[in-house]
Protein backbone atom coordinates (compact mmCIF):
# COMPACT_ATOMS: atom_id res chain seq x y z
CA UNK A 1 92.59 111.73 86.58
CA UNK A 2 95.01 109.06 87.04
CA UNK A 3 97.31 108.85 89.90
CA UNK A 4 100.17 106.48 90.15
CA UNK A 5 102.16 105.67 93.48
CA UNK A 6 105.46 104.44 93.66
CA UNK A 7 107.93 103.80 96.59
CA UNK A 8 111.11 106.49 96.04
CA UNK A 9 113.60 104.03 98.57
CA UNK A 10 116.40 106.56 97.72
CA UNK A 11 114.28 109.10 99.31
CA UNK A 12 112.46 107.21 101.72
CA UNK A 13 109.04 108.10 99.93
CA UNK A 14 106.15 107.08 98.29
CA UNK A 15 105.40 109.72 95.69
CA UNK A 16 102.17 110.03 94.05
CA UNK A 17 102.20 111.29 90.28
CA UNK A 18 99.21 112.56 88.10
CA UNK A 19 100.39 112.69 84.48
CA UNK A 20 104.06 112.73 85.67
CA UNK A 21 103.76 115.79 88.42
CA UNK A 22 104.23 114.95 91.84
CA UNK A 23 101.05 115.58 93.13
CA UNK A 24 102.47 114.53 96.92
CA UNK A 25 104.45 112.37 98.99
CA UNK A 26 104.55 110.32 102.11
CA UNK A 27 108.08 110.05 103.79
CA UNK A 28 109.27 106.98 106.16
CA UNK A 29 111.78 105.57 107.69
CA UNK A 30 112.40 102.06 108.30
CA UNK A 31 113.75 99.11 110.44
CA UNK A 32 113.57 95.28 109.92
CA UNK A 33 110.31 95.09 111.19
CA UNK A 34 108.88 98.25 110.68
CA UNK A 35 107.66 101.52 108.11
CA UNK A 36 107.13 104.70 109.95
CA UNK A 37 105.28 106.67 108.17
CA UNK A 38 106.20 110.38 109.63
CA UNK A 39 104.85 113.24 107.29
CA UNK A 40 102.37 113.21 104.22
CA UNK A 41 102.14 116.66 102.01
CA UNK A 42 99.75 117.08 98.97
CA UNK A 43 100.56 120.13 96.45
CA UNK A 44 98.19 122.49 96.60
CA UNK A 45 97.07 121.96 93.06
CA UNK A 46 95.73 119.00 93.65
CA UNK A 47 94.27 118.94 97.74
CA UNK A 48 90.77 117.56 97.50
CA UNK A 49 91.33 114.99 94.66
CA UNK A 50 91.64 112.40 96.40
CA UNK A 51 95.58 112.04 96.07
CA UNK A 52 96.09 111.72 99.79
CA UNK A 53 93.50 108.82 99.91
CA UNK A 54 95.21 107.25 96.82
CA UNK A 55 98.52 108.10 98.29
CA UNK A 56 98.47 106.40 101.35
CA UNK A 57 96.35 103.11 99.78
CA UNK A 58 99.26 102.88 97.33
CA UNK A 59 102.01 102.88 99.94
CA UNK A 60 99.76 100.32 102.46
CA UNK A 61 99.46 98.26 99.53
CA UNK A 62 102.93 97.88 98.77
CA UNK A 63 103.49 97.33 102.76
CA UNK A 64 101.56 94.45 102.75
CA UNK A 65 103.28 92.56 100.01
CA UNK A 66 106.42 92.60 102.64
CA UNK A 67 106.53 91.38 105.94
CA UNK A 68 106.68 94.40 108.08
CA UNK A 69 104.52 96.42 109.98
CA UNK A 70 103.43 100.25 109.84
CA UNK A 71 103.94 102.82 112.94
CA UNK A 72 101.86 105.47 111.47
CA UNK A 73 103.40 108.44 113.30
CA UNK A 74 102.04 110.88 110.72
CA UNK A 75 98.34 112.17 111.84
CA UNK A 76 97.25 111.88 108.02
CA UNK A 77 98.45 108.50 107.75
CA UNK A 78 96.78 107.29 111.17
CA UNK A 79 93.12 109.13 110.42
CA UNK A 80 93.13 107.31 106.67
CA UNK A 81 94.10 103.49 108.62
CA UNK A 82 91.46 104.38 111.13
CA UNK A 83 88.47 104.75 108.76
CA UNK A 84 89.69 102.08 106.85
CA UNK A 85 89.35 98.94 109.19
CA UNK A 86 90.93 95.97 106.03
CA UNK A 87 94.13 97.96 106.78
CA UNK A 88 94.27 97.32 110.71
CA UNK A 89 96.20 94.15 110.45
CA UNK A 90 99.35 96.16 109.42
CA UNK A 91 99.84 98.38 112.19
CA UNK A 92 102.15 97.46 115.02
CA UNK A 93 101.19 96.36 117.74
CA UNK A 94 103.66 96.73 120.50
CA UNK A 95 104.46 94.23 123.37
CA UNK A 96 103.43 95.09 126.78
CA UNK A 97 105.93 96.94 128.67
CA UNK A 98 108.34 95.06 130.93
CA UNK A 99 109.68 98.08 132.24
CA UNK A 100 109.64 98.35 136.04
CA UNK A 101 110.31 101.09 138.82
């Protein structure tokens, strides 16, 4: 089973495809300095494939050829970077607060 991954700008998605059906998607939004990654859904034809793993390596791959950062707001999204530690470096990392009372 092959399954390609491809950033869908126009919708603000990485899609993966297995021979040409989307198999799932990851949505974002962006800023100059940043890819939120808010929601990832795999058809239920193809859950436990390995298309969410796929998925989200795909879209982190492409990431890092750019110079911005990923707020991984979507649980999916955050569980995958957090068992795969060579993808830490593209998370954002907030400043400290400066906020006072």
């Amino acid at each position: 089973m092959d399954i390609t991954v491809e950033d869908v700008p126009a919708q603000n998605r990485f899609e993966a495809r297995i021979d040409g059906d989307l198999a799932g998607f990851a949505d974002y939004m962006t800023t100059d300095v940043l890819i939120v990654f808010t929601h990832t859904e795999v058809d239920p034809r193809f859950e436990g494939k390995g298309v969410g793993s796929a998925l989200v390596r795909g879209a982190l791959d492409r990431v890092r050829t750019g110079d911005r950062k990923v707020l991984p707001l979507c649980p999916f999204v955050k569980t995958w970077i957090g068992r795969h530690p060579d993808y830490f470096d593209l998370v954002y990392d907030a400043p400290p607060s400066k906020v006072t009372d």
